[in-house]
Protein backbone atom coordinates (compact mmCIF):
# COMPACT_ATOMS: atom_id res chain seq x y z
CA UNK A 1 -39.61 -40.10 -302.37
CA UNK A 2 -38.65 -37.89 -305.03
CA UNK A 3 -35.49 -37.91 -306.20
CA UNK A 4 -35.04 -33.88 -306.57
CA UNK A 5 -36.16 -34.02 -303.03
CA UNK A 6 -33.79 -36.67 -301.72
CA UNK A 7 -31.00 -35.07 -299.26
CA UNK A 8 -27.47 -34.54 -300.31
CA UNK A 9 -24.75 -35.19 -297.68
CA UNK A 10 -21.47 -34.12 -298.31
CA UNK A 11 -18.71 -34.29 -295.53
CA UNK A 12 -21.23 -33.56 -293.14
CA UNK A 13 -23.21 -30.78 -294.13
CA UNK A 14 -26.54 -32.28 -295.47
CA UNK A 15 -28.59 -30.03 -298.02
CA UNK A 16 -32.14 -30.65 -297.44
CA UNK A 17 -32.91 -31.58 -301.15
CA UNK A 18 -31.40 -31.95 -304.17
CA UNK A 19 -32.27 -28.05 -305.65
CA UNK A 20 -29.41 -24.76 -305.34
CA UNK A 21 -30.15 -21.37 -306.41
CA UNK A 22 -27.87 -20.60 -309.02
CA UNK A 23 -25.79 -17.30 -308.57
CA UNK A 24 -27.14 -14.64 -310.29
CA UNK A 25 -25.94 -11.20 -310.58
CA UNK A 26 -27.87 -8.25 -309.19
CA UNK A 27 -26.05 -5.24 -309.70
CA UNK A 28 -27.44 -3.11 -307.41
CA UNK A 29 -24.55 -2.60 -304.95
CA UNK A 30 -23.10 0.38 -304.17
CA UNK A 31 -19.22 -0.21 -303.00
CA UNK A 32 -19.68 -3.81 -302.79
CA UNK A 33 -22.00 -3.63 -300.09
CA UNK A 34 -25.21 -5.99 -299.66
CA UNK A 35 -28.12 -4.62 -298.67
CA UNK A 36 -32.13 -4.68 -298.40
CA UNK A 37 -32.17 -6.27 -301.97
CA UNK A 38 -30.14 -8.93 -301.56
CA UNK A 39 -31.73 -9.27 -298.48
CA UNK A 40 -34.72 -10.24 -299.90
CA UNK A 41 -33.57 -11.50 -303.21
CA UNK A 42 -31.73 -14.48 -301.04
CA UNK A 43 -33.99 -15.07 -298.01
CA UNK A 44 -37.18 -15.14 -300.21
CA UNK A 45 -35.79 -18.23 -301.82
CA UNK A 46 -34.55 -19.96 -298.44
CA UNK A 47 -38.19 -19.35 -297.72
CA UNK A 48 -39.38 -21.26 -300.62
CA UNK A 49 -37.56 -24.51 -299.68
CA UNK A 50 -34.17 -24.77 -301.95
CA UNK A 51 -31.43 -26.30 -299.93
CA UNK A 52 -28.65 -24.39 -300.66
CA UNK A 53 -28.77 -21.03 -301.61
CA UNK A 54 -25.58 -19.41 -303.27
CA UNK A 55 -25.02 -15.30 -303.66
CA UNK A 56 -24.13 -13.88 -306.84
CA UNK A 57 -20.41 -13.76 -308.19
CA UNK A 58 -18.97 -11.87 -305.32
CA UNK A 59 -16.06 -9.92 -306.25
CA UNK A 60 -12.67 -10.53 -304.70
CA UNK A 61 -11.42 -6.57 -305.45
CA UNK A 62 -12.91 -3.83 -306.48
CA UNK A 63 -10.90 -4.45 -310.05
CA UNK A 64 -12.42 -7.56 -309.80
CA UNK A 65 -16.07 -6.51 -310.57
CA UNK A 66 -17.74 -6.72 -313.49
CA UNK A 67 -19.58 -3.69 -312.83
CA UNK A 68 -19.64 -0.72 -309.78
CA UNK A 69 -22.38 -1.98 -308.57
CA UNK A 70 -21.22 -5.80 -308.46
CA UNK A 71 -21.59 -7.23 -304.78
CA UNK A 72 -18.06 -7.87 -303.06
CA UNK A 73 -16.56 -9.16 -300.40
CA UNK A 74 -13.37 -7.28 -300.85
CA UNK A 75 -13.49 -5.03 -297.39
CA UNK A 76 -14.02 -6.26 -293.85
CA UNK A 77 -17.50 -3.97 -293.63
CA UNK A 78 -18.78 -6.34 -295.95
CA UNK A 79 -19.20 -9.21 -293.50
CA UNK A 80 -22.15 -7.49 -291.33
CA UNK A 81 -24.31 -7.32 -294.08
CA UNK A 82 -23.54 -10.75 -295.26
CA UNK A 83 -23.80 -12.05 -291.85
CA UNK A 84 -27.19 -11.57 -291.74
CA UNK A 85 -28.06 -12.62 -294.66
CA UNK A 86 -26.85 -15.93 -294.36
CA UNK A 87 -28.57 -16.25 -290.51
CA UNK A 88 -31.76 -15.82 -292.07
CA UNK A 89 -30.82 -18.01 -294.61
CA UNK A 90 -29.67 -21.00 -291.98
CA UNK A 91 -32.82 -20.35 -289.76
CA UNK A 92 -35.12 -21.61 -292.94
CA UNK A 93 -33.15 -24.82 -293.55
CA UNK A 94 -31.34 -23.79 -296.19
CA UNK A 95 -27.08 -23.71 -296.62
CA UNK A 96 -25.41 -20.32 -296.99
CA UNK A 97 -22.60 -20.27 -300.04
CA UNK A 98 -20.95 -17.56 -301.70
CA UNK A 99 -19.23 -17.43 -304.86
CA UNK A 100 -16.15 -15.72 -305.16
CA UNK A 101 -15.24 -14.02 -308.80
CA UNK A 102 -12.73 -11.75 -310.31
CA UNK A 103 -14.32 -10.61 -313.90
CA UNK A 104 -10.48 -10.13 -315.16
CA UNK A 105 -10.76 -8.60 -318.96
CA UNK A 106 -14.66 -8.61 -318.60
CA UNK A 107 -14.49 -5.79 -315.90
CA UNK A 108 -15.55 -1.93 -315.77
CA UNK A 109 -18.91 -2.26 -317.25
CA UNK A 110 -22.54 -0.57 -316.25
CA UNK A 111 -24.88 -2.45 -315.38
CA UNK A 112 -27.00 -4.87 -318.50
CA UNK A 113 -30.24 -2.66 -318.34
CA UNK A 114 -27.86 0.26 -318.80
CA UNK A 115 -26.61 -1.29 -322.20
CA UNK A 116 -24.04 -3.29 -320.41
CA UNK A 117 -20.90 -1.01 -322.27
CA UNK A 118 -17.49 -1.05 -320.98
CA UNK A 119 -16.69 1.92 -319.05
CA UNK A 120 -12.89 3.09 -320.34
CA UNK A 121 -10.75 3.30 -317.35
CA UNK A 122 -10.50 7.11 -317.53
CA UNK A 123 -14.08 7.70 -317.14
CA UNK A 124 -16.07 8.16 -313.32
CA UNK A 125 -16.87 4.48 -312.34
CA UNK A 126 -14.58 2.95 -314.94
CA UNK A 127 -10.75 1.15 -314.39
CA UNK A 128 -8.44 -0.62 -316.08
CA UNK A 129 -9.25 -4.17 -316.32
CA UNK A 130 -6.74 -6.70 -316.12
CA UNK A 131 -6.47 -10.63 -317.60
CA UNK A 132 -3.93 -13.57 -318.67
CA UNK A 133 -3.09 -11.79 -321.68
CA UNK A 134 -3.87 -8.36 -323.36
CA UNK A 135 -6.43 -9.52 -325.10
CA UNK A 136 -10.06 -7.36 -324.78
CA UNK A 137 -13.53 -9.70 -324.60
CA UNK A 138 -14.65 -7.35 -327.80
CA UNK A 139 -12.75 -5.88 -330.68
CA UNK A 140 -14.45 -2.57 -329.24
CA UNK A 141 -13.35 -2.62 -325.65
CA UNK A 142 -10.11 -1.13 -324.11
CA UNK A 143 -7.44 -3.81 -323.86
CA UNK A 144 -7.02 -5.58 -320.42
CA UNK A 145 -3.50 -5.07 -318.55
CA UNK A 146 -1.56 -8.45 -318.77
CA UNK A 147 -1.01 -9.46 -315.44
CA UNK A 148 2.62 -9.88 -314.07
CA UNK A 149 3.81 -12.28 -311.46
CA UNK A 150 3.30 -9.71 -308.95
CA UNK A 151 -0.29 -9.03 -310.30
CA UNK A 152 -1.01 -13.49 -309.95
CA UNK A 153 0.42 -12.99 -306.76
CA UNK A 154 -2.73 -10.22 -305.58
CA UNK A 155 -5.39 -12.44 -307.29
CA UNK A 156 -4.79 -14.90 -305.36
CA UNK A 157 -3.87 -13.28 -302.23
CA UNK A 158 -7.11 -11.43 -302.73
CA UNK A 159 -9.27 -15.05 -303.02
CA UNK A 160 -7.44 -16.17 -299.68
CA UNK A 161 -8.84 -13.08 -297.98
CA UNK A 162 -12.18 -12.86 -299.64
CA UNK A 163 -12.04 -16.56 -297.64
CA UNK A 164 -11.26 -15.42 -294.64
CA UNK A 165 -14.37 -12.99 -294.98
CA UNK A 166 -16.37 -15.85 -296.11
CA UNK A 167 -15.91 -17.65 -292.93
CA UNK A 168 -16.81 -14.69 -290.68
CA UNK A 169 -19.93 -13.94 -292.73
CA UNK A 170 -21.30 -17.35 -292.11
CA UNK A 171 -21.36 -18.59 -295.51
CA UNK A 172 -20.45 -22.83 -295.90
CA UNK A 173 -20.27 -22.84 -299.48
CA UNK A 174 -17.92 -21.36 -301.26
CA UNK A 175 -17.93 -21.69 -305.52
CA UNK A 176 -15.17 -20.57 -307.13
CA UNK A 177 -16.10 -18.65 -310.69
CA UNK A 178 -14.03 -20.47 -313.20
CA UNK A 179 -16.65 -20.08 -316.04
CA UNK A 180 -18.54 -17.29 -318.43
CA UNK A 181 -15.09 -15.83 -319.00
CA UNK A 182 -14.08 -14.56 -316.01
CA UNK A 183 -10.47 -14.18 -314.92
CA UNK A 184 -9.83 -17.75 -313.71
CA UNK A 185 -11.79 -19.19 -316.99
CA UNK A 186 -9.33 -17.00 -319.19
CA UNK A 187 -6.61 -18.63 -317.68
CA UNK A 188 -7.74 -22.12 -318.75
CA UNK A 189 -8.80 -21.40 -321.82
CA UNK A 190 -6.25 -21.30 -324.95
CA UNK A 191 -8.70 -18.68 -327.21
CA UNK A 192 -7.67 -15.86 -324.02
CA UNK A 193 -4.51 -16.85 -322.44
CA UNK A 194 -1.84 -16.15 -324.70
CA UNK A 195 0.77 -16.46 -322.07
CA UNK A 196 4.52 -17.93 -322.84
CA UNK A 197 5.46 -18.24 -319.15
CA UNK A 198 4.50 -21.00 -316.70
CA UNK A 199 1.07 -20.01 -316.66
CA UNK A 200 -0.07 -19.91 -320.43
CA UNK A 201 0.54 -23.00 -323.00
CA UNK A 202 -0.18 -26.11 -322.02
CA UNK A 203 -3.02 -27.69 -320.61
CA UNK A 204 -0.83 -27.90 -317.48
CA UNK A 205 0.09 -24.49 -317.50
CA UNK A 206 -3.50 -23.04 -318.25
CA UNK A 207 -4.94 -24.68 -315.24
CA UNK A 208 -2.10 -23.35 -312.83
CA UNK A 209 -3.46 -20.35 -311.57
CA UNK A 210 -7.07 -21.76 -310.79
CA UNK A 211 -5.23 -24.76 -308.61
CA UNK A 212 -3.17 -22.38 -306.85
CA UNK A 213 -5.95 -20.11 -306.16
CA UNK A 214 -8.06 -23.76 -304.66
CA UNK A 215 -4.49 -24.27 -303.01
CA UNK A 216 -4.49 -20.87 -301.05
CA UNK A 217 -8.31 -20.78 -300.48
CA UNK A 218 -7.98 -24.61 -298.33
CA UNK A 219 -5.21 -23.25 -296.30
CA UNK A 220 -7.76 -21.10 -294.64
CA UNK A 221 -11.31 -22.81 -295.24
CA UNK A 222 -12.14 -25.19 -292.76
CA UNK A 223 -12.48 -28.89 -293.39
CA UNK A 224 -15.24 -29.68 -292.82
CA UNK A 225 -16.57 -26.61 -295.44
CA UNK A 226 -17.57 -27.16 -299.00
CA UNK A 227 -15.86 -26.04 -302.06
CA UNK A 228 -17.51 -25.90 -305.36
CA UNK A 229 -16.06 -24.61 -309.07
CA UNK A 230 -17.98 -23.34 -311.64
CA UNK A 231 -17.05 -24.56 -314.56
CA UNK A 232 -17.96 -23.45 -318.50
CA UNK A 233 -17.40 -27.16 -319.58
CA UNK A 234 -17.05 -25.99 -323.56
CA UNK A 235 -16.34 -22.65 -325.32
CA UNK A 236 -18.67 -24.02 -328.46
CA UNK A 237 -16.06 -23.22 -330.51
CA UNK A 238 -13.10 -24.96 -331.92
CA UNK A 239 -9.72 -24.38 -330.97
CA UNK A 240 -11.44 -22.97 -327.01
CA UNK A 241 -11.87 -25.33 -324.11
CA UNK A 242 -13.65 -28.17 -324.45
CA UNK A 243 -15.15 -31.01 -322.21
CA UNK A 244 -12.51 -33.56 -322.44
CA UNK A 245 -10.79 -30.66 -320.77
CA UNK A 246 -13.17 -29.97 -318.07
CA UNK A 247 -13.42 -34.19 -317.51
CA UNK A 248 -9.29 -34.00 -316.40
CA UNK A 249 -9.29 -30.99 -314.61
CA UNK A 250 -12.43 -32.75 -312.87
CA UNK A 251 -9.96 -35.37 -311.86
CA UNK A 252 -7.43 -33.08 -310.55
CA UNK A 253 -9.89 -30.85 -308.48
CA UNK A 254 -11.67 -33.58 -307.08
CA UNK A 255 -7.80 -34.79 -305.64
CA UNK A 256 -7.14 -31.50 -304.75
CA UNK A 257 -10.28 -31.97 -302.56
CA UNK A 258 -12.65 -30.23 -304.71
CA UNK A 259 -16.31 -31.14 -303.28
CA UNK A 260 -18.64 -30.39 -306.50
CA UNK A 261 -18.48 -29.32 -310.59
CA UNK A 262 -21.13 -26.58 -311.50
CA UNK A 263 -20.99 -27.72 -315.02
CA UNK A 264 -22.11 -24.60 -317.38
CA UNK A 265 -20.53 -23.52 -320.43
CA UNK A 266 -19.79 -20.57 -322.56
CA UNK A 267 -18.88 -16.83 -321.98
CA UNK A 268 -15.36 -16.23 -323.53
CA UNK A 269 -16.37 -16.06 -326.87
CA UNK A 270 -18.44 -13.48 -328.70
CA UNK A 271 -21.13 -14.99 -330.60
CA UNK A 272 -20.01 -18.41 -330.12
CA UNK A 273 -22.83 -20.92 -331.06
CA UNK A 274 -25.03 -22.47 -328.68
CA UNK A 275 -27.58 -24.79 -329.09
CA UNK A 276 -30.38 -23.74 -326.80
CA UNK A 277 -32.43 -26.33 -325.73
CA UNK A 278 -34.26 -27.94 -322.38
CA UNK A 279 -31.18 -29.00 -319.76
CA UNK A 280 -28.68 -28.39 -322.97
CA UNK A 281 -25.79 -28.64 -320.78
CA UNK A 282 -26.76 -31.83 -318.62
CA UNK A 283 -24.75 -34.06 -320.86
CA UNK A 284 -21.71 -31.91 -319.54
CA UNK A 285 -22.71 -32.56 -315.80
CA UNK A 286 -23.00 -36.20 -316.56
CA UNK A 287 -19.55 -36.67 -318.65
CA UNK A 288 -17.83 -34.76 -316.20
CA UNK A 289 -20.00 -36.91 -313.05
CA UNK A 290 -18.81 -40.11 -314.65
CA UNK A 291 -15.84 -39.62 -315.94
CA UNK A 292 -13.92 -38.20 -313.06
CA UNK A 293 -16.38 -39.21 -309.84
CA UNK A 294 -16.69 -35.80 -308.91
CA UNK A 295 -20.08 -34.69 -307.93
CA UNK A 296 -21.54 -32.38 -310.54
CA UNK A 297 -24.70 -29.92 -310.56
CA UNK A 298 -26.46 -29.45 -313.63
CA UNK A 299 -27.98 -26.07 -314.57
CA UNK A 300 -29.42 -24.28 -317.76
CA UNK A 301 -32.73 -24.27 -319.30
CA UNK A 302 -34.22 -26.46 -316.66
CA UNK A 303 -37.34 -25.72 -315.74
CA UNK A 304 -40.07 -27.97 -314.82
CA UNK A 305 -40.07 -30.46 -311.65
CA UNK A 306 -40.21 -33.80 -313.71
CA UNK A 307 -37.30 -32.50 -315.88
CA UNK A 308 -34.92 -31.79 -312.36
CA UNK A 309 -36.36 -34.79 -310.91
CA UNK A 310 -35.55 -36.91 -313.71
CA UNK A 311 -31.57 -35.58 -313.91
CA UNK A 312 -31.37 -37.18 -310.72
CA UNK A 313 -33.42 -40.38 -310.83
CA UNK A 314 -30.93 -40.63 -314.16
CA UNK A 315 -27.55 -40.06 -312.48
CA UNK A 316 -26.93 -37.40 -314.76
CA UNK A 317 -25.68 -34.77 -311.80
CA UNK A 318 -26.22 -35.02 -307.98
CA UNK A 319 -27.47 -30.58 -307.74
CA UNK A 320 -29.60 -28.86 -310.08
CA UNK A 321 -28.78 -25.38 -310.08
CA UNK A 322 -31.70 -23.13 -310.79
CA UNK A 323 -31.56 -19.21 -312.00
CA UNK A 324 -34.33 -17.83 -314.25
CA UNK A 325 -36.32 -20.21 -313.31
CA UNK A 326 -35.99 -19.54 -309.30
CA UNK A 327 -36.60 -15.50 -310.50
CA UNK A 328 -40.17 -16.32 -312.35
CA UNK A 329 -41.09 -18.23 -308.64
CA UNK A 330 -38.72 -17.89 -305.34
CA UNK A 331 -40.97 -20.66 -304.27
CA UNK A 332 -40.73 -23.39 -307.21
CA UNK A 333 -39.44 -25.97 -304.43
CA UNK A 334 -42.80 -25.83 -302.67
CA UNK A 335 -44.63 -26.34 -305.96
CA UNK A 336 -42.15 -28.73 -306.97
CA UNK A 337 -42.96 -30.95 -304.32
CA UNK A 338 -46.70 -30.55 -304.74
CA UNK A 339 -46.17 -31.72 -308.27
CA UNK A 340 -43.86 -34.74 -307.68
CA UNK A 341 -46.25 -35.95 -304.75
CA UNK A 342 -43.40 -35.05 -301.95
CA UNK A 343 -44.70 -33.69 -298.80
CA UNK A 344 -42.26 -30.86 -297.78
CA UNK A 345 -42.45 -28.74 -294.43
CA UNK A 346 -43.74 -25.26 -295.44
CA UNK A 347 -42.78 -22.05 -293.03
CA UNK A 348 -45.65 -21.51 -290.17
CA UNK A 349 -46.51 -18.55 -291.92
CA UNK A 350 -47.36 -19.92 -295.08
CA UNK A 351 -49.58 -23.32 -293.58
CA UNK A 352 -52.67 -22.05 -294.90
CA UNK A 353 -51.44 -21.77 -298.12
CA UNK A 354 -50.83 -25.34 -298.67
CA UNK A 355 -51.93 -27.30 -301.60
C-alpha cells in the first residue's frame, strides 16, 4: 500500500487516506454566507478522493474577517448553507472540518485581485480592526484597536459560539487559525504583542489567549470530535517566533487534548525571508512530530505524489495538507493513486474514466 494512501484513525474518526485540502480563502462571500461557490469549490475535491476536506478560515465575527467577503460562521443563518455542504462532503467519503479565524490587525481589506488594500474603517465595507497591541501589519495601514479585557473576553466568547455553529453544520474538524498573522498568532508572537499585562511578555503569557480560546472551544465540542491548530512554526526572522517555540506549545496543546499541528510558517512579518523550496516547511512538521508526539500535517510547496508519499513513508508528518496544488487538479488523489500503484474506489460516475 501506499503510504499517502494508508488511513489515519484518530479517536475514532478514520480519514480515508493520508491527504487534507488545505484551507484556502475564497473571498467571494457576501455577509459571511456560503454559497454555490463554495459549494463546488469543496465538494469537487471530496469528489476527487482527499480524506478530509477543511473550509477556508471561517471568521468568528464580522470584525474578524479579513475581508467583506470572507466566509463566516458568525450568525446562526450560516449553518444551512454549511450544512449542506458538509452532507455532500460525508456522502463521498471524505471528513467535513472547518477552520475558525479572527484576522485581528490584518482585517478590513478587499479582496487580493482587488489589490488586497486595507479599507480605513470610515470607508463603506471597511472597520476598525483590532489586535494584542496597536501595532498595524504595515507602516501604511490604520492602527489596530488594542484589545481590552472585555474585548479577550468577546474573542473568545465568539470562538465558543462559532463552535456551537460548527457542530450544527455538521463539520468534525475544527482547526483553529493560529498562523499567517492572524489574531491568535499575534498573540504568540513577541514582534506583535507588545502587551505588559498577563497576556503579553513571556512565553507563558503570549500563549494565554490561544489556550483559553482551546479551553472554551472543548467545553462545547464533543469528545469524540477533532481539534486541529494551525500553526506558523517560525516568523523567519530574528527576535519573532521560532520553532523551539512551536515544539513546547506542541507539548502543551497536545495535553490540553489538542488532536493535530498544521505546521506552516510565516505571515506576521512584512518581507520576512523565506526560503522557497519543494516541502520547505516539512522539517517543521517533523521537529514539532518528534519532539512533542503530537501528530503534525505537513503542507507547502508539495506537489507531486512520490514527494507526499515519501513525508509519510519518512515519519516526517502523519497529514499532508494540500492548497495550490489541490486548485491546479480537485482530483490529484485519483491520479495520485494511479501513480503510486494504489487502487482507490472512484465515484460511479466517473468508472469509465479510470486509468
Amino acid at each position: 500500500m501506499a503510504h499517502l494512501f494508508s488511513p489515519l484513525k484518530i479517536k475514532n474518526i478514520e480519514l480515508k487516506n493520508r491527504i487534507a485540502v488545505s484551507p484556502m480563502c475564497e473571498y467571494s462571500s457576501e455577509d459571511g454566507f456560503a454559497n454555490d461557490w463554495h459549494f463546488i469549490h469543496l465538494g469537487s475535491r471530496a469528489v476527487g478522493g482527499a480524506g478530509l476536506i477543511i473550509t477556508e478560515a471561517c471568521a468568528v465575527s464580522a470584525e474578524g474577517r479579513i475581508t467583506f467577503a470572507d466566509l463566516g460562521i458568525y450568525r446562526d443563518e450560516h449553518i444551512e448553507k454549511l450544512k449542506h455542504i458538509t452532507d455532500f462532503i460525508q456522502a463521498h467519503g471524505a471528513v467535513a472540518g472547518v477552520q475558525l479565524a479572527h484576522a485581528g490587525r490584518k482585517a478590513s481589506h478587499v479582496e487580493p485581485w482587488n489589490g488586497g488594500k486595507q479599507i480605513p474603517s470610515n470607508q463603506p465595507n471597511g472597520w476598525k480592526a483590532v489586535a494584542p497591541s496597536a501595532v498595524p501589519f504595515k507602516d501604511d495601514e490604520e492602527a489596530p484597536l488594542e484589545l481590552d479585557k472585555a474585548g479577550i473576553e468577546k474573542v473568545k466568547a465568539d470562538f465558543k459560539a462559532a463552535t456551537k455553529r460548527a457542530i450544527a453544520a455538521g463539520f468534525q474538524v475544527i482547526e483553529l487559525h493560529g498562523a499567517h498573522g492572524y489574531l491568535l498568532h499575534q498573540f504568540l508572537s513577541p514582534i506583535s504583542n507588545k502587551r505588559t499585562d498577563e497576556y503579553g511578555g513571556t512565553f507563558d503569557n503570549r500563549i494565554r489567549l490561544l489556550l483559553e480560546v482551546v479551553e472554551a472551544v472543548k467545553e462545547v465540542w464533543p469528545k469524540e470530535n477533532l481539534l486541529f491548530i494551525r500553526l506558523s512554526t517560525t516568523e523567519w526572522t530574528e527576535g519573532g517566533w521560532t520553532a523551539d517555540d512551536s515544539v513546547a506549545l506542541a507539548k502543551i496543546l497536545k495535553d490540553k487534548g489538542v488532536d493535530l499541528i498544521d505546521c506552516s510558517s510565516g505571515g506576521n512579518v512584512v518581507n520576512a525571508k523565506i526560503p522557497l523550496k519543494p516541502g520547505y516547511q516539512v522539517e517543521f512538521a517533523e521537529k514539532i512530530r518528534k519532539e512533542s508526539g503530537i501528530l503534525t500535517g505537513a503542507v507547502g510547496l508539495i506537489t507531486t505524489a512520490y514527494q507526499a508519499d515519501e513525508i509519510i513513508q519518512e515519519g516526517e508528518a502523519d497529514l499532508i495538507f494540500l492548497a495550490r496544488e489541490m486548485l491546479r487538479d480537485p482530483h490529484f488523489p485519483l491520479r495520485a493513486a494511479h501513480e503510486l500503484g494504489h487502487e482507490v474506489k472512484w465515484p460511479v460516475q466517473y468508472e469509465r474514466a479510470k486509468w
